[in-house]
N, C-alpha and C. Protein backbone atom coordinates (compact mmCIF):
# COMPACT_ATOMS: atom_id res chain seq x y z
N UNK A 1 -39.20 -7.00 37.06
CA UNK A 1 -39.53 -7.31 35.68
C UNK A 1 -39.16 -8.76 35.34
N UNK A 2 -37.98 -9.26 35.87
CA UNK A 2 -37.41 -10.77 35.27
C UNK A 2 -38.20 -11.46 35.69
N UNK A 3 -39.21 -11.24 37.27
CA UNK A 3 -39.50 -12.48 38.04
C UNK A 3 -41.47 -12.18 37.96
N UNK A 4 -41.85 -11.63 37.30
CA UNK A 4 -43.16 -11.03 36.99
C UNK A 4 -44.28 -12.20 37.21
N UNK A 5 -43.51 -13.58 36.54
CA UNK A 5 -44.60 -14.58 36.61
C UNK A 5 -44.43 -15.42 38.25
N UNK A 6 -43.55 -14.97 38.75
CA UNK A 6 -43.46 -15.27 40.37
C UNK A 6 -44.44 -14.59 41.12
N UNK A 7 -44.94 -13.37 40.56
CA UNK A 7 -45.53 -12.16 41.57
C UNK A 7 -46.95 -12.85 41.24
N UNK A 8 -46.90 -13.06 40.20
CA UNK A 8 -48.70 -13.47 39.29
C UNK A 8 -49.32 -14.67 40.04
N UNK A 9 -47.78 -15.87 39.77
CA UNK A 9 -48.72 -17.18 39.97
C UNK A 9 -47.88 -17.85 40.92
N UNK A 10 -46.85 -17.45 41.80
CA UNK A 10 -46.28 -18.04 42.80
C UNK A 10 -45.22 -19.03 42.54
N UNK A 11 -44.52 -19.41 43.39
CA UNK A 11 -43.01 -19.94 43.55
C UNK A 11 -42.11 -20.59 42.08
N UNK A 12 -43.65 -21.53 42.03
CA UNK A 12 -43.12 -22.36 40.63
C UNK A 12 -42.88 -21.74 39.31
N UNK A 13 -43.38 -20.40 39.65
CA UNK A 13 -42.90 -19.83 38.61
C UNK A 13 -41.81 -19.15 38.80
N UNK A 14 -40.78 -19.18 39.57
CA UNK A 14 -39.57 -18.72 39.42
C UNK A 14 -38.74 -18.77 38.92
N UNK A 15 -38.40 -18.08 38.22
CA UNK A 15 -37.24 -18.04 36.96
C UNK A 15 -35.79 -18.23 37.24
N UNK A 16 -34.99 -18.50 36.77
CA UNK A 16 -33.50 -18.64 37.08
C UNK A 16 -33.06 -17.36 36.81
N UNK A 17 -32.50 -16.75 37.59
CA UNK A 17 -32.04 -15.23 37.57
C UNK A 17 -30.40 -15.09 37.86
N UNK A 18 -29.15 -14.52 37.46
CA UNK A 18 -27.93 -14.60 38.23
C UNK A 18 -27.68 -13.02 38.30
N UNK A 19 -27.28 -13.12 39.64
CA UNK A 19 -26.46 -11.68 40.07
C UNK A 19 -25.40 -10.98 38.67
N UNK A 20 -24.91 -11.73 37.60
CA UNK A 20 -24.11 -11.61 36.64
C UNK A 20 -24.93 -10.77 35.80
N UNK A 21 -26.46 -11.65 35.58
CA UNK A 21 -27.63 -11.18 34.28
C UNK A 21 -28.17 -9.65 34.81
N UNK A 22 -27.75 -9.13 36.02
CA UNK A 22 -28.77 -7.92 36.33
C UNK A 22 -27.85 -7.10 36.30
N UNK A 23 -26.36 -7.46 36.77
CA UNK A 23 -25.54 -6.76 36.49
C UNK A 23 -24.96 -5.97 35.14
N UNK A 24 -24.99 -7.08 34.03
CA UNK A 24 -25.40 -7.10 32.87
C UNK A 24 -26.76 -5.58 32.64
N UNK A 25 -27.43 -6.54 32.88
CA UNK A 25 -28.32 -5.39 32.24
C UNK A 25 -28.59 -3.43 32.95
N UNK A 26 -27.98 -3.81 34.53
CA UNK A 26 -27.79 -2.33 34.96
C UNK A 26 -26.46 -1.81 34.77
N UNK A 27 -25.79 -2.30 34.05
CA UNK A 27 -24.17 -1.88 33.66
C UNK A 27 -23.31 -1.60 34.88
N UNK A 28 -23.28 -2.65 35.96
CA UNK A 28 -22.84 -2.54 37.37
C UNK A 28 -21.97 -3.78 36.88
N UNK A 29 -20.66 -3.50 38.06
CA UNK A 29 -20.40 -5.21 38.49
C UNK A 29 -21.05 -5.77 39.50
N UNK A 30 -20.87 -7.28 39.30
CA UNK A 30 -21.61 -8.37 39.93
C UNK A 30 -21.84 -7.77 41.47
N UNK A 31 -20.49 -7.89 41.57
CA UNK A 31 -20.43 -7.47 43.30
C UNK A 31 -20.70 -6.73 43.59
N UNK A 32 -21.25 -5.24 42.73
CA UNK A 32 -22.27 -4.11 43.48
C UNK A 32 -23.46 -4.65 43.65
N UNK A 33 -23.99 -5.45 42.61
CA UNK A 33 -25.49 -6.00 43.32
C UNK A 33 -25.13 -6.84 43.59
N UNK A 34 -24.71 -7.97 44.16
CA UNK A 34 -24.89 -8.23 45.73
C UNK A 34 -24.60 -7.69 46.84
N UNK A 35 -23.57 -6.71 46.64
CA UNK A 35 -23.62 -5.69 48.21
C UNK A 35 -24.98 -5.23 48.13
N UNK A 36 -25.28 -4.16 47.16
CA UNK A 36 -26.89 -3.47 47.26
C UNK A 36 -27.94 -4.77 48.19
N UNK A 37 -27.86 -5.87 47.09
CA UNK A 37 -28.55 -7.07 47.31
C UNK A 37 -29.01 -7.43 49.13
N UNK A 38 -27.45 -7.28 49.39
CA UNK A 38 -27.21 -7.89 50.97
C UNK A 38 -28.46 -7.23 52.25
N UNK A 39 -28.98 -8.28 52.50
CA UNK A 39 -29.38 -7.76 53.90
C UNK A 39 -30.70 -7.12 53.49
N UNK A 40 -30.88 -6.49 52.85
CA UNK A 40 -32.17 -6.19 52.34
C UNK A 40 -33.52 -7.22 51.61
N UNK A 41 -34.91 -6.65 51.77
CA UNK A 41 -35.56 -7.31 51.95
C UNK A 41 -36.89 -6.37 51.14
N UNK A 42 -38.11 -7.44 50.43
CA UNK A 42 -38.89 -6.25 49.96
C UNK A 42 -40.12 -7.31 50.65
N UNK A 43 -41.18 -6.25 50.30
CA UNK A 43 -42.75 -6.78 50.83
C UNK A 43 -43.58 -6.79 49.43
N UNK A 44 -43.61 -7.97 49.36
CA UNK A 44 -44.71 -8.27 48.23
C UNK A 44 -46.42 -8.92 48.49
N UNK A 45 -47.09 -8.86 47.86
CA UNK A 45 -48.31 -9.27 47.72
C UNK A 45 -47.75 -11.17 48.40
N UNK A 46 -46.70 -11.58 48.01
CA UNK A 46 -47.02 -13.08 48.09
C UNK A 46 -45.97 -13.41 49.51
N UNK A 47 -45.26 -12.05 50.64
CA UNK A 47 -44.40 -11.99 51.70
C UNK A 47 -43.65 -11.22 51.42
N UNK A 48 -42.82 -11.56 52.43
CA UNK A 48 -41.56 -10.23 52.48
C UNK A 48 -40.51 -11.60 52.32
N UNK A 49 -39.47 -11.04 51.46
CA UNK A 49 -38.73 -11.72 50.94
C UNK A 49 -37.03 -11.25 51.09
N UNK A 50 -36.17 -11.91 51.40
CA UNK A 50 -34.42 -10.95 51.00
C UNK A 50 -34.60 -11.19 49.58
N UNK A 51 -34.14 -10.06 49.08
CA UNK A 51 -33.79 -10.13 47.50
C UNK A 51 -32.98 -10.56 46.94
N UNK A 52 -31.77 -11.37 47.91
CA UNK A 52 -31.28 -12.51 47.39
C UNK A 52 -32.37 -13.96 46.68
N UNK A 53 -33.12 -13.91 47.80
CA UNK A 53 -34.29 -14.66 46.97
C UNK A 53 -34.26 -15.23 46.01
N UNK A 54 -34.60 -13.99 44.97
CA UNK A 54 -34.44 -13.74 43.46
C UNK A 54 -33.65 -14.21 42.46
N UNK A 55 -32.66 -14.44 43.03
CA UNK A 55 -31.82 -14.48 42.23
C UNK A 55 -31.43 -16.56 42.63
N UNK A 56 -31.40 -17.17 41.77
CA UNK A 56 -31.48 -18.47 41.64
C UNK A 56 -30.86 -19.42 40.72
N UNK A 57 -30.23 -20.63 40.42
CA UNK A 57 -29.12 -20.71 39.10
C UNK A 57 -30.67 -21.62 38.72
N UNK A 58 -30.58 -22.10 37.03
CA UNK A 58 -31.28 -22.75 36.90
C UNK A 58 -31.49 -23.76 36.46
N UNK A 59 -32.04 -24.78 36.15
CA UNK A 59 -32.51 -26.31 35.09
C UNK A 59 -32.96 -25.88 33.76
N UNK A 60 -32.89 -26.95 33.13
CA UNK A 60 -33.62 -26.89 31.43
C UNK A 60 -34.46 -27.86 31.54
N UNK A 61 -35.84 -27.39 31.10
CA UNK A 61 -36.77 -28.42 31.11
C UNK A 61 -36.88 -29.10 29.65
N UNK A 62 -37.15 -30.13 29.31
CA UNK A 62 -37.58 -31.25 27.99
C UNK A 62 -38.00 -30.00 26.61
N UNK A 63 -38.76 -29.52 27.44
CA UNK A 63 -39.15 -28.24 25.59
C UNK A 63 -38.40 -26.86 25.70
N UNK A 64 -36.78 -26.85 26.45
CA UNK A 64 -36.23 -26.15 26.56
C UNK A 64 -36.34 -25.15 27.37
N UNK A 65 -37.09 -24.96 28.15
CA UNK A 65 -37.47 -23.72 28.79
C UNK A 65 -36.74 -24.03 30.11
N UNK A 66 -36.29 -23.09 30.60
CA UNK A 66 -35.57 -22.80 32.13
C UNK A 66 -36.65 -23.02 33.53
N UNK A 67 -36.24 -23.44 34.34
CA UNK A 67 -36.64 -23.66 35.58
C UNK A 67 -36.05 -23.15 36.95
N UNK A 68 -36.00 -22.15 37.84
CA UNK A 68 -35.55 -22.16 38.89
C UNK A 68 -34.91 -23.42 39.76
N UNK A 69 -33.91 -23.10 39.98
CA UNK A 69 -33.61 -24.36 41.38
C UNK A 69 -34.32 -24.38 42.49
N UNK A 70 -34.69 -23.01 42.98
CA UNK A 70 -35.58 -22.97 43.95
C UNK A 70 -37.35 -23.74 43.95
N UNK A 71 -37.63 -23.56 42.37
CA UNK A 71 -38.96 -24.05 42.47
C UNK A 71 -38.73 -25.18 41.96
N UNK A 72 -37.45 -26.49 41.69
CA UNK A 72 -37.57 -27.58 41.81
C UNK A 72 -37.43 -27.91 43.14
N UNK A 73 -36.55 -27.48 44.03
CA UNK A 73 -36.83 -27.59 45.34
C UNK A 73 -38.14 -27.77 46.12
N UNK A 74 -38.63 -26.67 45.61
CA UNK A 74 -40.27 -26.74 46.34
C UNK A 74 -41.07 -28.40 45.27
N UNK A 75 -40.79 -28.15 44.35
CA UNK A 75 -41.44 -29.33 44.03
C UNK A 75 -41.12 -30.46 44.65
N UNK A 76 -39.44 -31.31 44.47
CA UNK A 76 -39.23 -31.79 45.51
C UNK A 76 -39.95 -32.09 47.42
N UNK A 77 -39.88 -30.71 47.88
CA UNK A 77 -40.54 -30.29 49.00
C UNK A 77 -41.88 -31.33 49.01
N UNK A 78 -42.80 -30.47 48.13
CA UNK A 78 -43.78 -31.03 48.08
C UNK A 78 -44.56 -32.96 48.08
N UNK A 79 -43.66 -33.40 46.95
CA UNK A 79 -43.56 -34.46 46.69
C UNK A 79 -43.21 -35.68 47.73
N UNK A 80 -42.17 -34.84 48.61
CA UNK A 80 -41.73 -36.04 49.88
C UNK A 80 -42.81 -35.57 50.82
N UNK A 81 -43.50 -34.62 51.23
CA UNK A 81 -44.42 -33.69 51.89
C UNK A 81 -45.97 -35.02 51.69
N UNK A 82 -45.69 -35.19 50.21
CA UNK A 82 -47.08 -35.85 49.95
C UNK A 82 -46.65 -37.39 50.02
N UNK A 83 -45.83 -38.07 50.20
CA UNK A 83 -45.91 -39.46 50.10
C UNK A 83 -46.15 -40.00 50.87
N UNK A 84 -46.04 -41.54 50.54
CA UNK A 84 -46.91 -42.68 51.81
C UNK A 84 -45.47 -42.68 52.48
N UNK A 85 -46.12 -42.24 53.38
CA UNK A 85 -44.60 -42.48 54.51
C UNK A 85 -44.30 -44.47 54.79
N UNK A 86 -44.97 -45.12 54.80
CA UNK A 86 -44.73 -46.41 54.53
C UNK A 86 -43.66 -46.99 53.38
N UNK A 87 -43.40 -46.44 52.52
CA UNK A 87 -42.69 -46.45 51.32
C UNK A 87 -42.35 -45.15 50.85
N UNK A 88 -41.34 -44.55 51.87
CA UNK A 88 -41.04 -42.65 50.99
C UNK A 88 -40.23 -42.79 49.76
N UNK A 89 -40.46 -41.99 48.88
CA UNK A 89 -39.92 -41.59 47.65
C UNK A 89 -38.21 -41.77 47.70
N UNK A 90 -37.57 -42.49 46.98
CA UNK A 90 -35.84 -42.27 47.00
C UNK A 90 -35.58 -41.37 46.06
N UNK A 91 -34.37 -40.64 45.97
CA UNK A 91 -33.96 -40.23 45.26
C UNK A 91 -34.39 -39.86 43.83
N UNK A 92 -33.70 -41.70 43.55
CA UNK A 92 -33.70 -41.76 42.02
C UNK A 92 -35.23 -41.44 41.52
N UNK A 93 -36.41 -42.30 42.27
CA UNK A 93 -37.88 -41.93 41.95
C UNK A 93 -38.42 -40.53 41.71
N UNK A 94 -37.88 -39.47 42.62
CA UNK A 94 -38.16 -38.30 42.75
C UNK A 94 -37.72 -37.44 41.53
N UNK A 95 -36.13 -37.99 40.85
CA UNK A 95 -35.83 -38.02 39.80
C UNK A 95 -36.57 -37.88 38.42
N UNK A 96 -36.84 -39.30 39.10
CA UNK A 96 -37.96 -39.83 37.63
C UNK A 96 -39.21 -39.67 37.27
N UNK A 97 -40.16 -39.19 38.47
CA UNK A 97 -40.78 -37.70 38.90
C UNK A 97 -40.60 -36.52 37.98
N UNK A 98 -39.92 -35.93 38.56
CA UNK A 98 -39.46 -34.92 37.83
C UNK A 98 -39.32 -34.83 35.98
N UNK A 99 -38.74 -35.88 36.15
CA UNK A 99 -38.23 -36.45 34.30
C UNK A 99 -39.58 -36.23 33.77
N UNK A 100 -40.81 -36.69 34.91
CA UNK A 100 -41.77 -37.28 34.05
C UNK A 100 -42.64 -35.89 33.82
N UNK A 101 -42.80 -35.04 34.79
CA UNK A 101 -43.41 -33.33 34.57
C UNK A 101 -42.05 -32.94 33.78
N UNK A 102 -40.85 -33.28 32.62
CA UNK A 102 -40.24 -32.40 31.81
C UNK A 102 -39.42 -31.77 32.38
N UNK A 103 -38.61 -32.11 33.70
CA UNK A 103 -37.57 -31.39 33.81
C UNK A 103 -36.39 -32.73 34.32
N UNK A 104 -35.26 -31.82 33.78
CA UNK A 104 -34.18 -32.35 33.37
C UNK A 104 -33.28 -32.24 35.02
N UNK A 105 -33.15 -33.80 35.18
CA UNK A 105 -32.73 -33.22 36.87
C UNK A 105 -31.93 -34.78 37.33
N UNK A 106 -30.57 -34.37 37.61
CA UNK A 106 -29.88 -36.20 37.83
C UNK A 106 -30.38 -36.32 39.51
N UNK A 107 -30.27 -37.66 40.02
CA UNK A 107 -30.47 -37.86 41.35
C UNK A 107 -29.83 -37.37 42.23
N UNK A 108 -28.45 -37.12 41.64
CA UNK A 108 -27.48 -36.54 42.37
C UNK A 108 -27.97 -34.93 42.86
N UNK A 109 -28.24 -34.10 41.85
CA UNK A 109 -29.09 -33.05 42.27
C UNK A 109 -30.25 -33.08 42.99
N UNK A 110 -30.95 -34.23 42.75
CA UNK A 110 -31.99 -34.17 43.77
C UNK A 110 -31.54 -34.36 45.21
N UNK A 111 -30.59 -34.82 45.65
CA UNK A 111 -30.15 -35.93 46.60
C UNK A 111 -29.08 -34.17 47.48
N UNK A 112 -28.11 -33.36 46.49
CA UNK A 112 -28.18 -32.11 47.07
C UNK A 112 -29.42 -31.20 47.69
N UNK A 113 -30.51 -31.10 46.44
CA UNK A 113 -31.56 -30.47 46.95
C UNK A 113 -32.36 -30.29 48.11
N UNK A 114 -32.34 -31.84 48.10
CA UNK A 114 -32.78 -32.82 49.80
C UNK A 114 -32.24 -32.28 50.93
N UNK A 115 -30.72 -32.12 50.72
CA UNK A 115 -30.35 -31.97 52.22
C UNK A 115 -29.90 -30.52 52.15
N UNK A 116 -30.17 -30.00 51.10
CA UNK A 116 -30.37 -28.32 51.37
C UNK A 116 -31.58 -27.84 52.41
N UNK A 117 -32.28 -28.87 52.05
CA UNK A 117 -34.32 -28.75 52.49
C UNK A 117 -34.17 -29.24 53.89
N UNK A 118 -32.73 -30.18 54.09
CA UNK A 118 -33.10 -30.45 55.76
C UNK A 118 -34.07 -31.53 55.50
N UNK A 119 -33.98 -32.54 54.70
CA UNK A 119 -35.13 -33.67 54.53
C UNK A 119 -33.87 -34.77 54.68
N UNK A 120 -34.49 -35.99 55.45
CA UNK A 120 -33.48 -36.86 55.57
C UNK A 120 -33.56 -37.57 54.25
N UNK A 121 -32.76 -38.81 54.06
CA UNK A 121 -33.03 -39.58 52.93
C UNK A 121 -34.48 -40.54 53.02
N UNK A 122 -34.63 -41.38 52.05
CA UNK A 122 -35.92 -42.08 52.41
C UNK A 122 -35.67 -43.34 53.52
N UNK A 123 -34.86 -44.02 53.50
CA UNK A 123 -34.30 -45.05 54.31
C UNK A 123 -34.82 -44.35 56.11
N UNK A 124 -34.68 -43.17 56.16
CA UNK A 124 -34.85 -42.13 57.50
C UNK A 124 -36.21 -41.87 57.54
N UNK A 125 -36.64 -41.30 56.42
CA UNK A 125 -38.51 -40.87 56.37
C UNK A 125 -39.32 -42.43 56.93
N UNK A 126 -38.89 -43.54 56.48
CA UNK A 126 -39.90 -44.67 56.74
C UNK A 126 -40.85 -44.82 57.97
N UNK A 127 -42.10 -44.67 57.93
CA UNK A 127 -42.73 -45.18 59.03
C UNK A 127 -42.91 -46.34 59.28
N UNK A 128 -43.01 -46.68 60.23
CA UNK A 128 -43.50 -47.92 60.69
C UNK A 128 -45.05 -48.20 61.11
N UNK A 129 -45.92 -49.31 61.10
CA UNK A 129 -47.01 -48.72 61.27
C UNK A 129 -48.17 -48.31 61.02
């Protein structure tokens, strides 16, 4: 039910979800759903997923609305995915990127995000060539 517009229209629509908020609402503690959580896995229309997955901290975008960390990640992803490797995207740009589609995001987070993704910095991406 929380992640409905994930199932519809894919990643970017992933909502910020916490193991705290479901707990909350199934009158469990935290740490029963993530044991339940652990190790398990469901099959959806868009893959099979761990249902840790789901659960994600999140951003505030410019008209207030919440953003997954995971689907700034993928945006991120994407963005170094698409550049001129002659001149790759730094940080701060990717930043300002971001700023500029309305979400609220310091470099410093981007610059974690990065090497969560296993992406080197841009100084490393440069081609030559």
């Amino acid at each position: 039910r929380e992640q409905r517009e994930f199932f519809d229209k894919g990643i970017a629509f992933l909502r910020p979800l916490t193991l705290q908020q479901v707990a909350r609402q199934i009158d469990m503690h935290e740490s029963t759903v993530s044991r339940v959580c652990s190790g398990k896995y469901v099959q959806t229309p868009r893959g099979v997923f761990e249902l840790k997955f789901f659960f994600s901290s999140g951003l505030e975008t410019e008209d207030g609305e919440d953003v997954s960390a995971r689907s700034a990640k993928n945006i991120i992803k994407t963005l170094i995915e698409e550049e001129n490797k002659k001149d790759p995207l730094s940080d701060q740009r990717i930043a300002e990127l971001l700023h500029e589609k309305g979400l609220k995001i310091a470099r410093r987070t981007v610059a974690k995000y990065r090497e969560q993704l296993n992406i080197l910095p841009a100084r490393f991406r440069r081609r030559v060539a």
